[in-house]
PDB file of N, CA and C in Angstrom:
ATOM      1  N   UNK A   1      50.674  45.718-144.376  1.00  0.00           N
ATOM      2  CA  UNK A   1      51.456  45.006-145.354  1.00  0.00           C
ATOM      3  C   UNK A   1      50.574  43.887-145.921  1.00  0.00           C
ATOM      4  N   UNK A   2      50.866  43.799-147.368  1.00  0.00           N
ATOM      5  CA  UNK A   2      49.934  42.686-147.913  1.00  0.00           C
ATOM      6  C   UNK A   2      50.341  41.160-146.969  1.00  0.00           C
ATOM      7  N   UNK A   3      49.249  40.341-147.179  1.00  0.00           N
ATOM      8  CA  UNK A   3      49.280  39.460-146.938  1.00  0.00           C
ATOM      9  C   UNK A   3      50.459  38.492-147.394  1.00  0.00           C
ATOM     10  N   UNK A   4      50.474  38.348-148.541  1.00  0.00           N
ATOM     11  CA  UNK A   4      51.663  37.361-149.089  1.00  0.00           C
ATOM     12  C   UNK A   4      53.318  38.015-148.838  1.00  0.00           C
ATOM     13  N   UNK A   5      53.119  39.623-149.065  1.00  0.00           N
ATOM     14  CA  UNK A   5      54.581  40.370-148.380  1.00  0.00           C
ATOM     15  C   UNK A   5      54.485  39.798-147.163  1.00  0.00           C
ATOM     16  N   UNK A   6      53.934  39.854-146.255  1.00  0.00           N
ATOM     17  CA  UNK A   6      54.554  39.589-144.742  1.00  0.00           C
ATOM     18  C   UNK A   6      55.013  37.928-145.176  1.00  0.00           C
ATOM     19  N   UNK A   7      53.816  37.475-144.977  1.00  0.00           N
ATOM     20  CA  UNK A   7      54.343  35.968-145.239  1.00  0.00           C
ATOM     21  C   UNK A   7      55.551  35.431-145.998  1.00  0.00           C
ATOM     22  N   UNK A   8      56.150  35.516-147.100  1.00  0.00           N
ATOM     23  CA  UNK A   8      56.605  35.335-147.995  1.00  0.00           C
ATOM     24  C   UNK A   8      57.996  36.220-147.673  1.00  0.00           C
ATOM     25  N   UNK A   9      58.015  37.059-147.181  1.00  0.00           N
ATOM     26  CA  UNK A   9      59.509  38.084-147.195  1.00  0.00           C
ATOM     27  C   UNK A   9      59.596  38.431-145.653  1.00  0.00           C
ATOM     28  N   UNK A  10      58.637  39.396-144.928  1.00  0.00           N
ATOM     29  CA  UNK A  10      58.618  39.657-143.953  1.00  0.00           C
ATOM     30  C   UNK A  10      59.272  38.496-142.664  1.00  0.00           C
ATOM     31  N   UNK A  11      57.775  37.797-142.462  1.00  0.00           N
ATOM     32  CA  UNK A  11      58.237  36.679-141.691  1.00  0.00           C
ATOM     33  C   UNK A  11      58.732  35.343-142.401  1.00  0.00           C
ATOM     34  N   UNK A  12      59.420  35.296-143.628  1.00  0.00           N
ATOM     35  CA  UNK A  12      59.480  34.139-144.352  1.00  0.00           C
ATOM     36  C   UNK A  12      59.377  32.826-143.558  1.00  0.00           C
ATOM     37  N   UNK A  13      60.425  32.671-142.798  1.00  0.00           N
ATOM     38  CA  UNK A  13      61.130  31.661-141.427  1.00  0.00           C
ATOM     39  C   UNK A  13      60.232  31.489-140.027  1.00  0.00           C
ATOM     40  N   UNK A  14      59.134  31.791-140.328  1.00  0.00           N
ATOM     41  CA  UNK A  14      58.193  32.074-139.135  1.00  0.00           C
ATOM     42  C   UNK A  14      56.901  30.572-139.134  1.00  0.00           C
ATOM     43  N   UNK A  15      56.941  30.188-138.673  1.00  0.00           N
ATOM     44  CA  UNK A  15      55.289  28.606-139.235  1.00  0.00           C
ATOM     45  C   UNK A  15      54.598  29.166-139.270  1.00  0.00           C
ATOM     46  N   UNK A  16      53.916  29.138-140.631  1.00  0.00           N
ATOM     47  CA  UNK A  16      53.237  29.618-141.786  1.00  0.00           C
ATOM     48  C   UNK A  16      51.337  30.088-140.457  1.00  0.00           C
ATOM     49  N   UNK A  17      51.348  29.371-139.964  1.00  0.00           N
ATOM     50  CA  UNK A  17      50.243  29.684-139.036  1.00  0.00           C
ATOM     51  C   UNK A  17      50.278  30.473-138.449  1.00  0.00           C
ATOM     52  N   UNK A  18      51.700  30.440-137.616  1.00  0.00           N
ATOM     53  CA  UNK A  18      52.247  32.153-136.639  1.00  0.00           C
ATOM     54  C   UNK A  18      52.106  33.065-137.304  1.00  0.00           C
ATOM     55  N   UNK A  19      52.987  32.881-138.209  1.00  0.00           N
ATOM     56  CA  UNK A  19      52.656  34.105-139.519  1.00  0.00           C
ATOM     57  C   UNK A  19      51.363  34.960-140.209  1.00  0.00           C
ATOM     58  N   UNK A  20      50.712  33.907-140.029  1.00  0.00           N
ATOM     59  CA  UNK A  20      49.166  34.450-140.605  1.00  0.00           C
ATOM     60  C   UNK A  20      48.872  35.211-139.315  1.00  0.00           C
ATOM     61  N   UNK A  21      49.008  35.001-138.134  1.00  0.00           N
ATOM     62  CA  UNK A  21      47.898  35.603-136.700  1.00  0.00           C
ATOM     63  C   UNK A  21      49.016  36.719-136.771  1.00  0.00           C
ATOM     64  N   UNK A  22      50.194  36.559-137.051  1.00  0.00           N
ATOM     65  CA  UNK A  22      51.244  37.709-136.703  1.00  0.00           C
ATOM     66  C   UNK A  22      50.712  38.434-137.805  1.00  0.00           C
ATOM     67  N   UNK A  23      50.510  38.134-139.328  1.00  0.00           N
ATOM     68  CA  UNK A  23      49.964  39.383-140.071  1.00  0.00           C
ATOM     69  C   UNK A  23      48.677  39.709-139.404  1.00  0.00           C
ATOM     70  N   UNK A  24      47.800  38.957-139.396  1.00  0.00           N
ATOM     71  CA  UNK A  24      46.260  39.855-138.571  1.00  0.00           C
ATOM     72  C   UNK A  24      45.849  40.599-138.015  1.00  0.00           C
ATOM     73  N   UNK A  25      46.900  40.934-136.284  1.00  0.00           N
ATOM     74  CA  UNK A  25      47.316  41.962-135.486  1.00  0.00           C
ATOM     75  C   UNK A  25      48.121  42.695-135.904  1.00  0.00           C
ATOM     76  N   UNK A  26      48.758  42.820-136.786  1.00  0.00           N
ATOM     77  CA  UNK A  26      49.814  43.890-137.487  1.00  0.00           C
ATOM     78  C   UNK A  26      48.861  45.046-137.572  1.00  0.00           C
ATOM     79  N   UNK A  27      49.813  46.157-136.905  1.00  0.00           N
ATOM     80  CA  UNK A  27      49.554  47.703-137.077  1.00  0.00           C
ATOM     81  C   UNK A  27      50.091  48.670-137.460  1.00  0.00           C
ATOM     82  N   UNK A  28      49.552  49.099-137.559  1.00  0.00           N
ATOM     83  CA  UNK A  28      50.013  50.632-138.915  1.00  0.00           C
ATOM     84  C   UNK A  28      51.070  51.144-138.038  1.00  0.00           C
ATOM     85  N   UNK A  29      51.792  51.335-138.848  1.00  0.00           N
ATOM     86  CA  UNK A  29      52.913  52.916-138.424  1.00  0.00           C
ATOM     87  C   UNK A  29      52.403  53.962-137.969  1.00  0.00           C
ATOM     88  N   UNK A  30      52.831  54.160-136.654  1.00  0.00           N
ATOM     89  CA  UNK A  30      51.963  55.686-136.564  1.00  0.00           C
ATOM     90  C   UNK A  30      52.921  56.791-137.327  1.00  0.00           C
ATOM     91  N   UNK A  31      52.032  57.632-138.340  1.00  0.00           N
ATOM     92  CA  UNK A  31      53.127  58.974-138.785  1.00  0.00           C
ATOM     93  C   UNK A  31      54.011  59.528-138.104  1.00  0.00           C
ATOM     94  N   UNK A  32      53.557  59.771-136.808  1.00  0.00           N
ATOM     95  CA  UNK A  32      54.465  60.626-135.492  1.00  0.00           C
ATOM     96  C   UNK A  32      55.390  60.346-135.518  1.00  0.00           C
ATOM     97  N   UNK A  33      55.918  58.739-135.650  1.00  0.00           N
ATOM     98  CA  UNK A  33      56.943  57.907-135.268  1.00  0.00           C
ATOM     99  C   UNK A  33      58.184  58.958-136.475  1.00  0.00           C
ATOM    100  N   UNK A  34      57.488  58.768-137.630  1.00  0.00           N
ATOM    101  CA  UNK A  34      58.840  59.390-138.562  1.00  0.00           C
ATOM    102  C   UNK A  34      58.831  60.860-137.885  1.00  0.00           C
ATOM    103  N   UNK A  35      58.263  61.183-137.570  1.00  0.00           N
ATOM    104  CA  UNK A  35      58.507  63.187-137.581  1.00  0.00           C
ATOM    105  C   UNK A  35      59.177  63.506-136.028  1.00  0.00           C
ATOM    106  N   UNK A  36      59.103  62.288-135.338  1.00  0.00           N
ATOM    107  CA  UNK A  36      60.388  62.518-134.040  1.00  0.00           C
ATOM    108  C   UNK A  36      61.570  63.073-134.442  1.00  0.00           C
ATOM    109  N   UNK A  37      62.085  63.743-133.632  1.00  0.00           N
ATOM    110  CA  UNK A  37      63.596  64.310-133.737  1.00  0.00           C
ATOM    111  C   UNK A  37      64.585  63.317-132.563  1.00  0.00           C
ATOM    112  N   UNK A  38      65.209  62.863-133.282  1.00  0.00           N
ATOM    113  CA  UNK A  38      66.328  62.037-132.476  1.00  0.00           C
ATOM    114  C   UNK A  38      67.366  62.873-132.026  1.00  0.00           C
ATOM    115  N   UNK A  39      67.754  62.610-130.549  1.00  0.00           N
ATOM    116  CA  UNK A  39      68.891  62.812-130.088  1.00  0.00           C
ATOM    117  C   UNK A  39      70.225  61.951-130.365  1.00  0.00           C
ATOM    118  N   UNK A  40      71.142  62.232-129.574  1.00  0.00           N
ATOM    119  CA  UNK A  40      72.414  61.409-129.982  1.00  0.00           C
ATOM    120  C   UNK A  40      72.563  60.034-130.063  1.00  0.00           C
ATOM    121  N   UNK A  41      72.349  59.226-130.782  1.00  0.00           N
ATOM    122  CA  UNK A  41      72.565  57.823-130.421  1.00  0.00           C
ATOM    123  C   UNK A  41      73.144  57.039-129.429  1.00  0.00           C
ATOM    124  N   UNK A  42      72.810  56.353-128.495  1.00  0.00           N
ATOM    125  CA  UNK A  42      73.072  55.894-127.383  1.00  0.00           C
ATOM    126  C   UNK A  42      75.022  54.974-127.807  1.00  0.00           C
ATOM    127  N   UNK A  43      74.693  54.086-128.945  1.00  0.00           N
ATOM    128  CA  UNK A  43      75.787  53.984-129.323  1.00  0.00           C
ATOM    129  C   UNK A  43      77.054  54.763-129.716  1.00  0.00           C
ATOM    130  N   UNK A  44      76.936  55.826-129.667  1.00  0.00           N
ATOM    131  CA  UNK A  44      78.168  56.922-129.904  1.00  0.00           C
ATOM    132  C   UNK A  44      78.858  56.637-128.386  1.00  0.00           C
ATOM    133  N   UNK A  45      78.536  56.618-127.592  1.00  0.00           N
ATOM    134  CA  UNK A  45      78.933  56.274-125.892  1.00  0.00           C
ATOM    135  C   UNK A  45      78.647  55.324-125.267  1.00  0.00           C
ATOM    136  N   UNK A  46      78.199  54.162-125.827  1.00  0.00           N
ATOM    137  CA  UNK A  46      77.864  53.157-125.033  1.00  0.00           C
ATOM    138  C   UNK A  46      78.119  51.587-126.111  1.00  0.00           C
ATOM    139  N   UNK A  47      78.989  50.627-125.372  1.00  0.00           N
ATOM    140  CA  UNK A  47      79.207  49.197-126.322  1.00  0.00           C
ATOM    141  C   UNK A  47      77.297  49.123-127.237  1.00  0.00           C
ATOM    142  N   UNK A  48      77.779  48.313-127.880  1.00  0.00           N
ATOM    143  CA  UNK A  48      76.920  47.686-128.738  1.00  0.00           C
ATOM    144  C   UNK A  48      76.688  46.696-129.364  1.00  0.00           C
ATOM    145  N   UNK A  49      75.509  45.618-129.473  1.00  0.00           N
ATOM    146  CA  UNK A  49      75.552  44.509-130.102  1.00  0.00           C
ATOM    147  C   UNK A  49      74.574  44.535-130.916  1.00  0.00           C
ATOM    148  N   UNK A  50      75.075  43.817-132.054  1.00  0.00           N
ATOM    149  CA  UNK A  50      74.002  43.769-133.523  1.00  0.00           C
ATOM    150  C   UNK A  50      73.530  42.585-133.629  1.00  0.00           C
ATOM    151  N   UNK A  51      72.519  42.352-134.351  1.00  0.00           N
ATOM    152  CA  UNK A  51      71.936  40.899-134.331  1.00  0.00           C
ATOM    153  C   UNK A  51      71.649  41.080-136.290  1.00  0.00           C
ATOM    154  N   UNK A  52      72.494  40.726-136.756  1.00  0.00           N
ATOM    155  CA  UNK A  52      72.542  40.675-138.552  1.00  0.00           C
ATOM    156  C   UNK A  52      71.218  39.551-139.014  1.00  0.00           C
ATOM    157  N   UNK A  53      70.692  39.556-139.805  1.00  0.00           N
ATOM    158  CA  UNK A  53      69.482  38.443-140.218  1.00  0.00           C
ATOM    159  C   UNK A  53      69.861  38.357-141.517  1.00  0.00           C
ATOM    160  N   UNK A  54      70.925  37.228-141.593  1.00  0.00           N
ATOM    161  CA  UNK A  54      70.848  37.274-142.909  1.00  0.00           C
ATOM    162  C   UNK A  54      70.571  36.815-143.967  1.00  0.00           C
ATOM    163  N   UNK A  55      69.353  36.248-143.779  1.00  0.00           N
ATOM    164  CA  UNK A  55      68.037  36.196-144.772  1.00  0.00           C
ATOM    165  C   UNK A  55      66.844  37.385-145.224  1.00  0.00           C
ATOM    166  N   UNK A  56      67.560  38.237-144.099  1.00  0.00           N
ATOM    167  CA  UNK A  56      66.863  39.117-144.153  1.00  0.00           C
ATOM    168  C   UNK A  56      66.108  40.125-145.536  1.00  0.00           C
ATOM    169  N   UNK A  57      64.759  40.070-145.890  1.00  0.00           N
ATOM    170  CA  UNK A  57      64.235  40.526-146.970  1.00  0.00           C
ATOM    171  C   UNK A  57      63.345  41.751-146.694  1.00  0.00           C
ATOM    172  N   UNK A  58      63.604  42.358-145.685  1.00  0.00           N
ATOM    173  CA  UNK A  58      62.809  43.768-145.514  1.00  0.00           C
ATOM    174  C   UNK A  58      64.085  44.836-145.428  1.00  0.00           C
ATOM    175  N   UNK A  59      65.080  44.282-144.561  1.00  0.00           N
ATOM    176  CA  UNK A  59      66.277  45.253-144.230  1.00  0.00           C
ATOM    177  C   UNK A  59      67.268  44.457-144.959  1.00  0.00           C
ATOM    178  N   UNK A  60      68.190  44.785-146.056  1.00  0.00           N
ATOM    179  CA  UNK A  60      69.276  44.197-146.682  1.00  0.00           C
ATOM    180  C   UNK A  60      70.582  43.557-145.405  1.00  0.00           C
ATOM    181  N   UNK A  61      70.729  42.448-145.734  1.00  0.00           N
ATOM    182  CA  UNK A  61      72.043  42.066-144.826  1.00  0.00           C
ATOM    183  C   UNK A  61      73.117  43.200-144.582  1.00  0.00           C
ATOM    184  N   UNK A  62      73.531  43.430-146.032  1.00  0.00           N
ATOM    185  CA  UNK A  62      74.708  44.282-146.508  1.00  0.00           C
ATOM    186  C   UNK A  62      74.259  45.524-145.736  1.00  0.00           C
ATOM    187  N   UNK A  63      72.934  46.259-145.644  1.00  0.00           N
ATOM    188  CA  UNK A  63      72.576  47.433-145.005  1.00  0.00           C
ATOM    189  C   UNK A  63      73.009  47.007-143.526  1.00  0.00           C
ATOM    190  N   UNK A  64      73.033  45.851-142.813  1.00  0.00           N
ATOM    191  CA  UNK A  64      72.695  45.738-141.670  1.00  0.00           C
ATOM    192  C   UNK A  64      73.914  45.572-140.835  1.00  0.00           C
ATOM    193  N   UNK A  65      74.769  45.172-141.839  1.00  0.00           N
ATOM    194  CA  UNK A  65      76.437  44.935-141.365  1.00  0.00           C
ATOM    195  C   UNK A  65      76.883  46.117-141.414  1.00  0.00           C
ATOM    196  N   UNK A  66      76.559  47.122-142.387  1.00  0.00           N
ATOM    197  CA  UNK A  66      77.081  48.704-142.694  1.00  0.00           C
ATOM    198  C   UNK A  66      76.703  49.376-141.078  1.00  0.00           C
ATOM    199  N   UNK A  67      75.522  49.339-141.043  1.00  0.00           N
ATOM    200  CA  UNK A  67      75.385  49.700-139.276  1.00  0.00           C
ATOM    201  C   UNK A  67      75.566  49.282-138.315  1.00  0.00           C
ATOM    202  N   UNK A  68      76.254  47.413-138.435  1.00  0.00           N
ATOM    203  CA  UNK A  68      76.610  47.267-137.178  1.00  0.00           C
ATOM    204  C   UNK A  68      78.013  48.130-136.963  1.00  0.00           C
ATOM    205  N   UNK A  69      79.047  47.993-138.264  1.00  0.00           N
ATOM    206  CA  UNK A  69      80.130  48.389-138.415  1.00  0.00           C
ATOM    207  C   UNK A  69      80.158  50.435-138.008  1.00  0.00           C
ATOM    208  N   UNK A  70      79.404  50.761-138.272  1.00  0.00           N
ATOM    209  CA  UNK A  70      79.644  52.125-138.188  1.00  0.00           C
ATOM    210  C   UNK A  70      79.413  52.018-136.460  1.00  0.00           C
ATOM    211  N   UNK A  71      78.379  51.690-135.961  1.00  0.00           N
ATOM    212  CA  UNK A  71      78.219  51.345-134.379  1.00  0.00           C
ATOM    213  C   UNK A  71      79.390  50.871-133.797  1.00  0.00           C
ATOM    214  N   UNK A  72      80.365  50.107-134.434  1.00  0.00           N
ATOM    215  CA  UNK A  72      81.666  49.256-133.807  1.00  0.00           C
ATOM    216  C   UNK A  72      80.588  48.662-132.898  1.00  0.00           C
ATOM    217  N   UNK A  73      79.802  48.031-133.270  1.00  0.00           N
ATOM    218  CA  UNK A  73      78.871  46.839-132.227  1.00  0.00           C
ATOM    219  C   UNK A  73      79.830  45.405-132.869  1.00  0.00           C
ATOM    220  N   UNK A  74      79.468  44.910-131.508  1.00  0.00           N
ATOM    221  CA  UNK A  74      79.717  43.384-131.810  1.00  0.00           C
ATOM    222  C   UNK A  74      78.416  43.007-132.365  1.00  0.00           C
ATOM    223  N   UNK A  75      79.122  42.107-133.738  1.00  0.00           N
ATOM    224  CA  UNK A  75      77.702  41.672-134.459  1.00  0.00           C
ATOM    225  C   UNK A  75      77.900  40.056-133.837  1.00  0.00           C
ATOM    226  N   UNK A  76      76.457  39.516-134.421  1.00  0.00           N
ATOM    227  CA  UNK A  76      76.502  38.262-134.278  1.00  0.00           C
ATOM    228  C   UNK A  76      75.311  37.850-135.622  1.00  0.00           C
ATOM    229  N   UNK A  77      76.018  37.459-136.627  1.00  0.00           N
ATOM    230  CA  UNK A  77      75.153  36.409-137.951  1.00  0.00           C
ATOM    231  C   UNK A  77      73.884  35.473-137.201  1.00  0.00           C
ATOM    232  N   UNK A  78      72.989  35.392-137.761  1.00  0.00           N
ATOM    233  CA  UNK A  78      71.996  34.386-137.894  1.00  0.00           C
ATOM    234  C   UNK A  78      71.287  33.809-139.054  1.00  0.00           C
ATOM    235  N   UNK A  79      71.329  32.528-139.386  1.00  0.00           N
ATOM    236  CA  UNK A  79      70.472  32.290-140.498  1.00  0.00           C
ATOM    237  C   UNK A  79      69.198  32.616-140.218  1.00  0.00           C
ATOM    238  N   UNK A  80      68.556  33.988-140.231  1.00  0.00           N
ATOM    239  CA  UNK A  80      66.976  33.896-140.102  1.00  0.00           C
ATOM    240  C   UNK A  80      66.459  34.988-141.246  1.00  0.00           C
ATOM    241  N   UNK A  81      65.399  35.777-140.667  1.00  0.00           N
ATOM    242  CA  UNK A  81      64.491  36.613-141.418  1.00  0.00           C
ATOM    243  C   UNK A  81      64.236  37.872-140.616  1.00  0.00           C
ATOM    244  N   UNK A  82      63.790  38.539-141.192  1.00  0.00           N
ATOM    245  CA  UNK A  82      63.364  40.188-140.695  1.00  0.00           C
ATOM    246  C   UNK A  82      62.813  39.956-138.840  1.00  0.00           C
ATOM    247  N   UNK A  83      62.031  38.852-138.368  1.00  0.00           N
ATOM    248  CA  UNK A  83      61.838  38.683-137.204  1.00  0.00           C
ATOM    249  C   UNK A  83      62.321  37.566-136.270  1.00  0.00           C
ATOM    250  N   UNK A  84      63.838  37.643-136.358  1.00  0.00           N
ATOM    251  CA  UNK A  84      64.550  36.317-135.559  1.00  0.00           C
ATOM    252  C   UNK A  84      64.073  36.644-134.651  1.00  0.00           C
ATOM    253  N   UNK A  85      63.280  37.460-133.686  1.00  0.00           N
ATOM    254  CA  UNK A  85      62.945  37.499-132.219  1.00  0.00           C
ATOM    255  C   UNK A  85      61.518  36.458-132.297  1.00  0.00           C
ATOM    256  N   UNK A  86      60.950  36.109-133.641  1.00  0.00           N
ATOM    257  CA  UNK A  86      60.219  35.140-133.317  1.00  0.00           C
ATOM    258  C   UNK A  86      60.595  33.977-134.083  1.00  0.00           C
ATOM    259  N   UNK A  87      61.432  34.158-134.656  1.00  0.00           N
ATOM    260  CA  UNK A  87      61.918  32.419-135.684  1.00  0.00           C
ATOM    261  C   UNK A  87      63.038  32.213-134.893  1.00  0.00           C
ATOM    262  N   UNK A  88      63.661  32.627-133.917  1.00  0.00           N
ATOM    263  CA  UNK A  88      64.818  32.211-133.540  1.00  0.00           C
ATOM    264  C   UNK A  88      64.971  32.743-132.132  1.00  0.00           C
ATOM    265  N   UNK A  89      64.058  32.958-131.479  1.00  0.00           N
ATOM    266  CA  UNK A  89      64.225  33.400-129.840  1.00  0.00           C
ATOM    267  C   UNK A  89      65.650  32.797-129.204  1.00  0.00           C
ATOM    268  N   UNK A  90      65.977  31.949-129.728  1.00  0.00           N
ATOM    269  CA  UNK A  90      67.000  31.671-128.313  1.00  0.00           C
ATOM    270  C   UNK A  90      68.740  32.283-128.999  1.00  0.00           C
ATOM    271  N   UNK A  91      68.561  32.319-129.945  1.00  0.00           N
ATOM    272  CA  UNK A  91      69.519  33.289-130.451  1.00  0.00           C
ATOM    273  C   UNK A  91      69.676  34.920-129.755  1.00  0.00           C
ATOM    274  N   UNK A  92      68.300  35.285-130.120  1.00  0.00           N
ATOM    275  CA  UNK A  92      68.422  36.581-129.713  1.00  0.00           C
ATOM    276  C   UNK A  92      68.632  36.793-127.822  1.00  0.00           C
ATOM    277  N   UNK A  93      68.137  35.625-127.113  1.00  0.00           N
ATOM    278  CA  UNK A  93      68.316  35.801-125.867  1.00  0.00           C
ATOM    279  C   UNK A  93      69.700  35.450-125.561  1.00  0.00           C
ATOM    280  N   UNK A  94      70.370  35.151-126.512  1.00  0.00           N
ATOM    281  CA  UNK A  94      71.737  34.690-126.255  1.00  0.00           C
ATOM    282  C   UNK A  94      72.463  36.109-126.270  1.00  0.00           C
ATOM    283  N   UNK A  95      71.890  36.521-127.211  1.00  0.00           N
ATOM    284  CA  UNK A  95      73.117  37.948-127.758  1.00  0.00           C
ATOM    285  C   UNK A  95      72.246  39.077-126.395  1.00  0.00           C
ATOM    286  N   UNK A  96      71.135  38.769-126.073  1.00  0.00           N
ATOM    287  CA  UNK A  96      71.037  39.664-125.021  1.00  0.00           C
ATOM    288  C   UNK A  96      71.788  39.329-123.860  1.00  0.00           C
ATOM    289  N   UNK A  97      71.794  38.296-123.751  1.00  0.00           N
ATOM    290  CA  UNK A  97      72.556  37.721-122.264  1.00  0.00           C
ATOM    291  C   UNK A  97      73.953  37.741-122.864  1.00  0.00           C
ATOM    292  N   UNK A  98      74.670  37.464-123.793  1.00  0.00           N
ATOM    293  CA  UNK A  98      76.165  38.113-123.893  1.00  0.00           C
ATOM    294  C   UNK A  98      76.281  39.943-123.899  1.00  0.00           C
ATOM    295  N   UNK A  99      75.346  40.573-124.177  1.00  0.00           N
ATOM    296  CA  UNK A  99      75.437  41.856-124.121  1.00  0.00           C
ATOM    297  C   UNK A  99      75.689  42.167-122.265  1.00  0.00           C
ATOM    298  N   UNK A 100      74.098  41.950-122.004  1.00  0.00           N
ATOM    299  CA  UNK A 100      74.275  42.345-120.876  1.00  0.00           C
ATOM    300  C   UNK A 100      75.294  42.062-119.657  1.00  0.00           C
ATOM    301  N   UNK A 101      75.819  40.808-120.245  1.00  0.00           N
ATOM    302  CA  UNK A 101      76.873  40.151-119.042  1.00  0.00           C
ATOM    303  C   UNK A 101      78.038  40.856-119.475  1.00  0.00           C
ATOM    304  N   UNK A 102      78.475  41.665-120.758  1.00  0.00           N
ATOM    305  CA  UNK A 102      79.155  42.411-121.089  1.00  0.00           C
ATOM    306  C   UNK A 102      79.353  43.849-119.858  1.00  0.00           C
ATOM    307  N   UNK A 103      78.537  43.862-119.948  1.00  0.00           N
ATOM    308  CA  UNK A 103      78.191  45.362-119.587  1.00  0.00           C
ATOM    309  C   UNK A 103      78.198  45.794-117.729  1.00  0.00           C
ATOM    310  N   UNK A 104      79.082  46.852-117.083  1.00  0.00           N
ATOM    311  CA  UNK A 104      79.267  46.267-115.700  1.00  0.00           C
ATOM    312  C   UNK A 104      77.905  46.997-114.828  1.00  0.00           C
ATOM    313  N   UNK A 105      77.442  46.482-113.981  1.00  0.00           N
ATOM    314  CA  UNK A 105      76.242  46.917-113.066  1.00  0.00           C
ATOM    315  C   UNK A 105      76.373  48.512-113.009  1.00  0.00           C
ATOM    316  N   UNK A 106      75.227  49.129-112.870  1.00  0.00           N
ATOM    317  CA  UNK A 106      75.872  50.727-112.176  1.00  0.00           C
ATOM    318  C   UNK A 106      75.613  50.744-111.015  1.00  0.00           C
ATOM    319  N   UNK A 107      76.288  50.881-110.237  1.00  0.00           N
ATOM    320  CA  UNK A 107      75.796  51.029-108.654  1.00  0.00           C
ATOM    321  C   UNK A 107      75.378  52.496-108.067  1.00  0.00           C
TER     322      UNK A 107
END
């Protein structure tokens, strides 16, 4: 991804320094990845939680609520960008730790 796309849209919400080393190590898509055949979605049988970004400028908000909603996931809004797992870590460890405390042990 160009330089100013990541920066600028990608990681908009990211310090502009992170951002640069986070574009540097950025790696290609491997092709393979698209030509997998998916099985059933884990969410058809199992709760679900969404994490919406809705600043988001790579994946549309509106796209992102459409799939939490078809999932029946519990969403949870954030003011961030395409990578709240690095502009907003403690958000996302929140919605992991409400997921998982959701969810009962398997013994």
């Amino acid at each position: 991804m160009p330089e100013d796309d990541f920066l600028n849209h990608f990681a908009a919400d990211v310090d502009p320094v992170r951002a640069r080393v986070m574009h540097a190590v950025q790696q290609p898509l491997a092709w393979s990845s698209l030509e997998e055949v998916m099985g059933v979605p884990a969410w058809r049988s199992h709760p679900s939680w969404f994490l919406v970004a809705e600043g988001d400028q790579t994946i549309p908000p509106a796209a992102q609520r459409q799939f939490a909603a078809r999932m029946n996931a519990t969403t949870v809004e954030v003011s961030t960008n395409h990578v709240a797992m690095v502009s907003h870590p403690e958000d996302v460890v929140e919605l992991i730790e409400t997921a998982a405390g959701a969810v009962p042990v398997a013994t």
